[in-house]
Each structure stands twice: as C-alpha cells, then as structure tokens.
PDB file of N, CA and C in Angstrom:
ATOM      1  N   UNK A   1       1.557  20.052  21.836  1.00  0.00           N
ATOM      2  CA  UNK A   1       0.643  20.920  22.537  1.00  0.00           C
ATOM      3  C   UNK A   1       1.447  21.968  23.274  1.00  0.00           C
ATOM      4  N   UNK A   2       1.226  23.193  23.035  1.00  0.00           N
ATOM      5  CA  UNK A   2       1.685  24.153  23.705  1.00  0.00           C
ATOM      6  C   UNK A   2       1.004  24.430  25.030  1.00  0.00           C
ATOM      7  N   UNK A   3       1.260  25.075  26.094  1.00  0.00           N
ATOM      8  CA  UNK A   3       0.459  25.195  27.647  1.00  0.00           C
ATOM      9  C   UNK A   3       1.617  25.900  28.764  1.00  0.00           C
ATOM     10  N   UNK A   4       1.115  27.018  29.322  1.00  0.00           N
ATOM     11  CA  UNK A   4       2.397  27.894  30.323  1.00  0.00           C
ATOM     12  C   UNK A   4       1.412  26.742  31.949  1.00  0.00           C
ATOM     13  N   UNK A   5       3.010  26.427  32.101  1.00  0.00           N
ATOM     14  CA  UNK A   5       2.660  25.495  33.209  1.00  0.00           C
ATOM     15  C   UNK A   5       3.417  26.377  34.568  1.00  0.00           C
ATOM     16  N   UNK A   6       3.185  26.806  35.627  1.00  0.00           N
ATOM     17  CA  UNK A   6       4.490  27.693  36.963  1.00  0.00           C
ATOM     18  C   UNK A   6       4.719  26.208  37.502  1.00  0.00           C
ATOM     19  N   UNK A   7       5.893  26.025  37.951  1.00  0.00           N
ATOM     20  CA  UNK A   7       7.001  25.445  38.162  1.00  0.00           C
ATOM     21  C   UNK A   7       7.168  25.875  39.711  1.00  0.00           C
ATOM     22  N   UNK A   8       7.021  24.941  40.760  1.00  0.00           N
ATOM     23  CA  UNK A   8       7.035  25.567  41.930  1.00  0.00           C
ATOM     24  C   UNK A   8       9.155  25.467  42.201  1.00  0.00           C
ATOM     25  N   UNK A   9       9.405  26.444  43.333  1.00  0.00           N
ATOM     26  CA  UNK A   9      10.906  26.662  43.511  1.00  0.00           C
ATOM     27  C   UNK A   9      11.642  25.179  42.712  1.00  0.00           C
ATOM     28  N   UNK A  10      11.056  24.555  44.255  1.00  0.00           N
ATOM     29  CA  UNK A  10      11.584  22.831  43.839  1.00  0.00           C
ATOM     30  C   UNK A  10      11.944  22.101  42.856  1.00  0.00           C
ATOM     31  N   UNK A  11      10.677  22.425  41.721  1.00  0.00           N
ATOM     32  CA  UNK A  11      10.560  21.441  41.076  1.00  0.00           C
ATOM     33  C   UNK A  11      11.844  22.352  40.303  1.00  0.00           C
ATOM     34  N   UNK A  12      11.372  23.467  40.284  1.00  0.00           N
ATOM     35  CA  UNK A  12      12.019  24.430  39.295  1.00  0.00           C
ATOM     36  C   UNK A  12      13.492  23.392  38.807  1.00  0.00           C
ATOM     37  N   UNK A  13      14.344  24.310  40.522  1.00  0.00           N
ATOM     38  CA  UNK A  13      15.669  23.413  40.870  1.00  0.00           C
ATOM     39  C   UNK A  13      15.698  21.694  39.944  1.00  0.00           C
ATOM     40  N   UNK A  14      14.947  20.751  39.959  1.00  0.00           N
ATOM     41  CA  UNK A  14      15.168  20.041  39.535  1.00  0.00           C
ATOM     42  C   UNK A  14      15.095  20.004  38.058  1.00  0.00           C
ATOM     43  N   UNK A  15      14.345  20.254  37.513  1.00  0.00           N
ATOM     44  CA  UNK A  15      14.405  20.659  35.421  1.00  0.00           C
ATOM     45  C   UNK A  15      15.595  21.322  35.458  1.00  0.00           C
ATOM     46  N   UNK A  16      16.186  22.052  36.576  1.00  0.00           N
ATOM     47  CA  UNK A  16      17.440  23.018  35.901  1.00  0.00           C
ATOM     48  C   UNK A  16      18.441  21.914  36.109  1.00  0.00           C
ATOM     49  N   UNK A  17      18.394  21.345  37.174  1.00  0.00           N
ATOM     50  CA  UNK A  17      19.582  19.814  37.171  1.00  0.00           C
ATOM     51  C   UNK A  17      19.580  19.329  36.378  1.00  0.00           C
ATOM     52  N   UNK A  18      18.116  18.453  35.847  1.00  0.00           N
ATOM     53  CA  UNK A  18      18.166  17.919  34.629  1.00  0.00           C
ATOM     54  C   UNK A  18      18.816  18.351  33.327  1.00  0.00           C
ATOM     55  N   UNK A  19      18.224  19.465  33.127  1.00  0.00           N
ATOM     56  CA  UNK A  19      19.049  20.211  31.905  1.00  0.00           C
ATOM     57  C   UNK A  19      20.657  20.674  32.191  1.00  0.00           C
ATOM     58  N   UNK A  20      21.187  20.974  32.925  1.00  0.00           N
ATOM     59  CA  UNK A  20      22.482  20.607  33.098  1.00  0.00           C
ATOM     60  C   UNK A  20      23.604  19.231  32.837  1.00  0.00           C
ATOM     61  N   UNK A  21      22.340  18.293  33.570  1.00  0.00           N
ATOM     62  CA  UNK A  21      23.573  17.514  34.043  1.00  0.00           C
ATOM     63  C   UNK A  21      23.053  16.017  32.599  1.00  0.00           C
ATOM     64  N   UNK A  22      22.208  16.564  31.887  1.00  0.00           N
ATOM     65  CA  UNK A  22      22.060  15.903  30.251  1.00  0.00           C
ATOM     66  C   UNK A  22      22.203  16.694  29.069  1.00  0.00           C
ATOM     67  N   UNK A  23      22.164  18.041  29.637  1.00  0.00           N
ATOM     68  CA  UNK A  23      22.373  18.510  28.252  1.00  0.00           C
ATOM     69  C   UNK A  23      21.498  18.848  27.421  1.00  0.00           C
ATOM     70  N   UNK A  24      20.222  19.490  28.007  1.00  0.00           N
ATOM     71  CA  UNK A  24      18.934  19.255  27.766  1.00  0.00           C
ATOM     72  C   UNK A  24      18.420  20.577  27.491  1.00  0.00           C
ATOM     73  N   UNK A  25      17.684  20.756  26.391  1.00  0.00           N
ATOM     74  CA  UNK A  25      16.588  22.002  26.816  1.00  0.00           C
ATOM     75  C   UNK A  25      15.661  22.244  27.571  1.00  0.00           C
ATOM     76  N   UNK A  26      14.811  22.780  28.316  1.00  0.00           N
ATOM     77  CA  UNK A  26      13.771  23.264  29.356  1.00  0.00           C
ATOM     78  C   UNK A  26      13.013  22.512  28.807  1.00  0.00           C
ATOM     79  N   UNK A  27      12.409  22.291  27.640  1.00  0.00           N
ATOM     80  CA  UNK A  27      11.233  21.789  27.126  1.00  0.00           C
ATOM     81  C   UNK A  27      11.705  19.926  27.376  1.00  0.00           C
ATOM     82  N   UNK A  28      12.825  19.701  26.310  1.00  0.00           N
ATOM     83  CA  UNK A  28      13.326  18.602  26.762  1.00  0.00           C
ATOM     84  C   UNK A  28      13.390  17.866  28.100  1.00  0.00           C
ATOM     85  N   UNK A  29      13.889  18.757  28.669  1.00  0.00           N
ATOM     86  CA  UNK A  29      13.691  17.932  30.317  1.00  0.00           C
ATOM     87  C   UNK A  29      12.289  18.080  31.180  1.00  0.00           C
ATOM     88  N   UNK A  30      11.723  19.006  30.919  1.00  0.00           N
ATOM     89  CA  UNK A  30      10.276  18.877  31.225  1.00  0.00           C
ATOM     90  C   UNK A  30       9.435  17.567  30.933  1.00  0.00           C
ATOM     91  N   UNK A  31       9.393  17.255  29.623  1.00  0.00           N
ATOM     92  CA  UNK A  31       8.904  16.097  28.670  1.00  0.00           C
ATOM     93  C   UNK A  31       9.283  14.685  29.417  1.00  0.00           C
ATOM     94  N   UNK A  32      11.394  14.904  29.891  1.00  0.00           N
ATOM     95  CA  UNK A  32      11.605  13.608  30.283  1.00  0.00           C
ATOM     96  C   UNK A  32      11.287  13.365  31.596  1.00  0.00           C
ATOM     97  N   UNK A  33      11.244  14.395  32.522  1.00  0.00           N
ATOM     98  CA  UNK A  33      10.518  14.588  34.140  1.00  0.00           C
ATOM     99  C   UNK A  33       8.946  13.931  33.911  1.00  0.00           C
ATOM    100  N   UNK A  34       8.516  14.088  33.161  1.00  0.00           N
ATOM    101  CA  UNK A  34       7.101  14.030  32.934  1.00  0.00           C
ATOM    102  C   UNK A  34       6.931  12.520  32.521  1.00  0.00           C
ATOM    103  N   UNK A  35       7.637  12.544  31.416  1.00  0.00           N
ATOM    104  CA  UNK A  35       7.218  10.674  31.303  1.00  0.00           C
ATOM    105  C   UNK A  35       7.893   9.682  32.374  1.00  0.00           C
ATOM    106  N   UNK A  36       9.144   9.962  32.716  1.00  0.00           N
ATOM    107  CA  UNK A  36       9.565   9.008  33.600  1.00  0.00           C
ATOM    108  C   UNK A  36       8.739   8.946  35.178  1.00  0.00           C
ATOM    109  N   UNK A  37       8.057  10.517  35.499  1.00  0.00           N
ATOM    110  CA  UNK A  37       7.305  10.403  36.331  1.00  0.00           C
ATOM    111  C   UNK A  37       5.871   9.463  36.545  1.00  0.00           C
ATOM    112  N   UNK A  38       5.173   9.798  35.082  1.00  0.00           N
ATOM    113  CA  UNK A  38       4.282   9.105  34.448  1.00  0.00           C
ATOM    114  C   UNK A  38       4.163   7.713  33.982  1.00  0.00           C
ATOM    115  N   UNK A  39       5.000   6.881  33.836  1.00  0.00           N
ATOM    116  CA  UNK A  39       5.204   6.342  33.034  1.00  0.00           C
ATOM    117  C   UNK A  39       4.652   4.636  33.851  1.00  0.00           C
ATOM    118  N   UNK A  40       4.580   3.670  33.890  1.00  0.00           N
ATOM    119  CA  UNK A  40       4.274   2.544  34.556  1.00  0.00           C
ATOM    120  C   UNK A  40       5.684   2.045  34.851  1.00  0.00           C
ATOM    121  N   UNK A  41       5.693   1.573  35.572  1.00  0.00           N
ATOM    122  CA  UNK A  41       7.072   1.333  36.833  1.00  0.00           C
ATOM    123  C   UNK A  41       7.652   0.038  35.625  1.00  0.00           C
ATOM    124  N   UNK A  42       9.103  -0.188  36.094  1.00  0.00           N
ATOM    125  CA  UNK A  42       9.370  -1.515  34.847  1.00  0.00           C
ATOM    126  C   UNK A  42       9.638  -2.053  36.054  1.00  0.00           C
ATOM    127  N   UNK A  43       9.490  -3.682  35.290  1.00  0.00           N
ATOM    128  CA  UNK A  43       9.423  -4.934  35.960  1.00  0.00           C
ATOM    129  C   UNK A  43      11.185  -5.215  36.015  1.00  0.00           C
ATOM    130  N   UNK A  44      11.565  -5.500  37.550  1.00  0.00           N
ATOM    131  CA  UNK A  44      12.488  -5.169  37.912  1.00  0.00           C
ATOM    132  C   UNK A  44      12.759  -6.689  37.942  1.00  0.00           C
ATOM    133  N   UNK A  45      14.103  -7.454  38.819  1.00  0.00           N
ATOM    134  CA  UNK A  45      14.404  -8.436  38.618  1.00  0.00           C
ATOM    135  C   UNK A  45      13.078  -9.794  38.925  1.00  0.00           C
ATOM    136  N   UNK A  46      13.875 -10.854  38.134  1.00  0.00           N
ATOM    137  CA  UNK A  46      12.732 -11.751  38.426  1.00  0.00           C
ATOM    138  C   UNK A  46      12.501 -12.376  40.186  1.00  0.00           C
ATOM    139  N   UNK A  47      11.260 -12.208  40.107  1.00  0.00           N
ATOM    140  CA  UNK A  47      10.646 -12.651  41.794  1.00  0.00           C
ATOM    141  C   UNK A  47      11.942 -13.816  42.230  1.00  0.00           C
ATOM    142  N   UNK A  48      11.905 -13.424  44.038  1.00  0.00           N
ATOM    143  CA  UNK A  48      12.771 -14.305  44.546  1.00  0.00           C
ATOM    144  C   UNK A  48      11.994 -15.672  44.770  1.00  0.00           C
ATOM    145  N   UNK A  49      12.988 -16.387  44.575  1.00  0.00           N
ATOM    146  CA  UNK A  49      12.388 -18.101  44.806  1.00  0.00           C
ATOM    147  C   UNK A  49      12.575 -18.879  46.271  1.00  0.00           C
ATOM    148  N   UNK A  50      11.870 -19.101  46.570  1.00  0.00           N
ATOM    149  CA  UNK A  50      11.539 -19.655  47.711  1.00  0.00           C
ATOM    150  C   UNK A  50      11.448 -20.999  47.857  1.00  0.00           C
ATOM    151  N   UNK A  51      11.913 -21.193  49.085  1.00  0.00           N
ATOM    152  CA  UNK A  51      12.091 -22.843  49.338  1.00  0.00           C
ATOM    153  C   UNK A  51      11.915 -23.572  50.738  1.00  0.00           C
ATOM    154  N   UNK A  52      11.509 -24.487  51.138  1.00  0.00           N
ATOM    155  CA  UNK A  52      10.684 -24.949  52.330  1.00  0.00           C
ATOM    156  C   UNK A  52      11.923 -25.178  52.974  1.00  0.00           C
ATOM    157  N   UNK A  53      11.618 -24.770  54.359  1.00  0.00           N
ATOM    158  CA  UNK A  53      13.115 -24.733  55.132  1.00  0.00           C
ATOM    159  C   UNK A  53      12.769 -26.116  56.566  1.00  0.00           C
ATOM    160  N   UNK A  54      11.125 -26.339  56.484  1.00  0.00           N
ATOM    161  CA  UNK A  54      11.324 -27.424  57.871  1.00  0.00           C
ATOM    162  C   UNK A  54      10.653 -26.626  58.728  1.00  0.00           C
ATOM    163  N   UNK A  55      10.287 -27.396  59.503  1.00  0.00           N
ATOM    164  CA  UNK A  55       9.980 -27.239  61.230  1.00  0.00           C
ATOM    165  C   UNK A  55      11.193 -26.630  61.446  1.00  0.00           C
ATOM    166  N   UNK A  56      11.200 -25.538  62.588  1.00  0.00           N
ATOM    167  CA  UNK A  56      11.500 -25.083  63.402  1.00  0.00           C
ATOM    168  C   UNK A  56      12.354 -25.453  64.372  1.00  0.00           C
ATOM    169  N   UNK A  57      13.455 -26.038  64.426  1.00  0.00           N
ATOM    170  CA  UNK A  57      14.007 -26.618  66.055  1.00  0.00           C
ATOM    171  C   UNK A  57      13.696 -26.143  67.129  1.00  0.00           C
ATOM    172  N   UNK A  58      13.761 -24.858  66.977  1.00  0.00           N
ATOM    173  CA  UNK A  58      13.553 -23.865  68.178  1.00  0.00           C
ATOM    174  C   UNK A  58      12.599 -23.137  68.382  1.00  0.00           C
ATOM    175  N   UNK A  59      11.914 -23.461  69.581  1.00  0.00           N
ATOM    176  CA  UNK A  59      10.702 -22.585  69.791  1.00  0.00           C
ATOM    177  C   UNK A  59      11.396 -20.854  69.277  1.00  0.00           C
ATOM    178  N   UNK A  60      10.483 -20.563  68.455  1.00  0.00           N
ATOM    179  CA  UNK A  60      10.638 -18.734  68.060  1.00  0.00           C
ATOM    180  C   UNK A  60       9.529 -17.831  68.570  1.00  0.00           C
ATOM    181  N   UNK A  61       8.700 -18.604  69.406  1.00  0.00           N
ATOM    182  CA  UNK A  61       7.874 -17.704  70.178  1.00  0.00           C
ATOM    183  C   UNK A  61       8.191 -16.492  69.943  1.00  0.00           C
ATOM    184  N   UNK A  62       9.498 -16.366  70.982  1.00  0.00           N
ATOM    185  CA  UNK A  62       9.466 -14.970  72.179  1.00  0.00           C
ATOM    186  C   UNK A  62      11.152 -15.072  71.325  1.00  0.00           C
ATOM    187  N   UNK A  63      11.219 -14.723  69.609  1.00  0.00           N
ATOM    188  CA  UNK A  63      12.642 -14.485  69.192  1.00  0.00           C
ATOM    189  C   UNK A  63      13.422 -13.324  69.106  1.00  0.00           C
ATOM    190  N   UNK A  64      12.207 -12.173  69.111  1.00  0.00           N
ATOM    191  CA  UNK A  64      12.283 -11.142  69.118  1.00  0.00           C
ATOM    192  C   UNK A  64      12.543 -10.553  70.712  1.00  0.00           C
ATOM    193  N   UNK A  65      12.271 -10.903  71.548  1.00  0.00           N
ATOM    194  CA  UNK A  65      12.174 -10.700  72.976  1.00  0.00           C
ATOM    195  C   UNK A  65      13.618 -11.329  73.038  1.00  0.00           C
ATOM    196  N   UNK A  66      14.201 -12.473  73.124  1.00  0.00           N
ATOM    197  CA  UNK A  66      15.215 -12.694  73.456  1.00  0.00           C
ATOM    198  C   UNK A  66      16.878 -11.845  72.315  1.00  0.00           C
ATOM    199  N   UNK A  67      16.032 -11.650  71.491  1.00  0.00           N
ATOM    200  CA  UNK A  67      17.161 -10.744  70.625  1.00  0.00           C
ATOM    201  C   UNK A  67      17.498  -9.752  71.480  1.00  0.00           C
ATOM    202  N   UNK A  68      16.264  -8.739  71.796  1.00  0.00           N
ATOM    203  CA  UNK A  68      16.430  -7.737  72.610  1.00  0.00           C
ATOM    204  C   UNK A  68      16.851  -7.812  73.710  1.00  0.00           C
ATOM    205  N   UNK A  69      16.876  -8.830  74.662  1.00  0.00           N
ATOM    206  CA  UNK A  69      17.669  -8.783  75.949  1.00  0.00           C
ATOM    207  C   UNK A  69      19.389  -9.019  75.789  1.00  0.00           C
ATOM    208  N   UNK A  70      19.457  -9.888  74.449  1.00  0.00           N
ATOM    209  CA  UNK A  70      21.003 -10.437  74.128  1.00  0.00           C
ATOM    210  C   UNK A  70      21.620  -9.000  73.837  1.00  0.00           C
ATOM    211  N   UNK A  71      20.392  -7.834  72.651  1.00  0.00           N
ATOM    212  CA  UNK A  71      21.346  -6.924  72.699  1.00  0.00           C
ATOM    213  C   UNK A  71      21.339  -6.180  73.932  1.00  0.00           C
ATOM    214  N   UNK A  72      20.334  -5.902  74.745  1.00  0.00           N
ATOM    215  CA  UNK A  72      20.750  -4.984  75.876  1.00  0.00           C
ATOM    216  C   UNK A  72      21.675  -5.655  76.722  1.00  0.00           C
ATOM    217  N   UNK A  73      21.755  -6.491  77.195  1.00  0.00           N
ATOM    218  CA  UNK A  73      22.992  -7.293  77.588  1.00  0.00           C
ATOM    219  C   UNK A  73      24.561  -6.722  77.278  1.00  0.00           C
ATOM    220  N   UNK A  74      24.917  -6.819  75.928  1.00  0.00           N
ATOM    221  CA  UNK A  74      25.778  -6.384  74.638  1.00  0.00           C
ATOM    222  C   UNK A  74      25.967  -4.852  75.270  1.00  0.00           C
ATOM    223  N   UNK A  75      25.031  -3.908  75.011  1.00  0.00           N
ATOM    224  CA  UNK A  75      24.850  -2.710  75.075  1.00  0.00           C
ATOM    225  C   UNK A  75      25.661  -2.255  76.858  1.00  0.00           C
ATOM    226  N   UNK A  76      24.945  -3.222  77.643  1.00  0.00           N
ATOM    227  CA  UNK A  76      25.151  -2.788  79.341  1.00  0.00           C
ATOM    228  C   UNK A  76      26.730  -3.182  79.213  1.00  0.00           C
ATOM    229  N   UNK A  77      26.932  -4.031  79.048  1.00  0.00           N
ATOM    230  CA  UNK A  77      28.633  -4.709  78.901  1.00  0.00           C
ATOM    231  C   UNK A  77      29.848  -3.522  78.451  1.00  0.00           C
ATOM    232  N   UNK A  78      29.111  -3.285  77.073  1.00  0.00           N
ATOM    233  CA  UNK A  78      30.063  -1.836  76.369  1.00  0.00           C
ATOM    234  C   UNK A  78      30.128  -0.577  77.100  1.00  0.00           C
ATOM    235  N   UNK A  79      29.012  -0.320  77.728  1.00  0.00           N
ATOM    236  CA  UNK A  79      28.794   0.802  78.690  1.00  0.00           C
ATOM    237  C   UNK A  79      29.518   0.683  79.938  1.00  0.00           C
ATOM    238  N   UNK A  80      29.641  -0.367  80.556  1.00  0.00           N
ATOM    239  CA  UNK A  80      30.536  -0.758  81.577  1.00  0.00           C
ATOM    240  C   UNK A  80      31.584  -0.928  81.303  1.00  0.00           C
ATOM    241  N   UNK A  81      32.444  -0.844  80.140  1.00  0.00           N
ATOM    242  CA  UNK A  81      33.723  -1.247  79.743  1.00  0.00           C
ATOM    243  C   UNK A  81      34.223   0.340  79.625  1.00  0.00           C
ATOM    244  N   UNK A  82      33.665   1.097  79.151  1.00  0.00           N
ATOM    245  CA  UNK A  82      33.864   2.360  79.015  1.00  0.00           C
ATOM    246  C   UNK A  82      34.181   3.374  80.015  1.00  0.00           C
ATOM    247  N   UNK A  83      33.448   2.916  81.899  1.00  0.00           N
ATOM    248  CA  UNK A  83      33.489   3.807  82.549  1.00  0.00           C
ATOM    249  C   UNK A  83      34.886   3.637  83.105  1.00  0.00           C
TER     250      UNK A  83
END
C-alpha cells in the first residue's frame, strides 16, 4: 500500500537513526518502527517462583518508619562529621 504519511521533527530524527545505524531504507525502517511498535509485546522470562517464607519474627508494623529514622540518623551523623 502506498500512503504520504508527515513525520513529526522527532519521529523524523528517529527513522533517520534507524536507517543509519541498520542500514536501512526510509521505507524499510518505517515498516520496522511500525511493526515493532505494533506488534504484541513477547513473553519475556519465565514468571518468578515464589516460596512461603513463615511468620514474621518481627513485628513490621512501623518497618518503613523505623528505616527512615535509621536513615536520618545515618544522614545527621555524616553531616556532623563533615562540619
């Protein structure tokens, strides 16, 4: 199928990479921009496997809260070492 498609700056820049940096004609790299854009995503490695780790020893309530004081802690220490 023939069809005059405008090419905004951007995209422009990118078909001209493409065709550079493969070796490509305008039409050619148009086609491969187009299907790889198009195309249904591939099934990437197989799903991670998961495994039962137990109860908890430690309350994790508030784990996030105590991360953050350990690092500001960390943070006040380095700042005081500095002056």
């Amino acid at each position: 199928m023939r069809t005059t498609v405008t090419l905004e700056p951007d995209t422009r820049r990118l078909v001209e990479r493409l065709m550079r940096e493969r070796d490509l004609s305008f039409k050619e790299a148009v086609n491969e921009a187009i299907r790889r854009g198009l195309a249904p995503p591939r099934a990437t490695a197989s799903p991670t496997k998961t495994a039962r780790l137990g109860t908890p020893r430690v309350d994790l309530t508030r784990a996030l809260a105590i991360a953050a004081d350990l690092e500001d802690e960390t943070l006040g220490r380095r700042l005081a070492d500095d002056r």
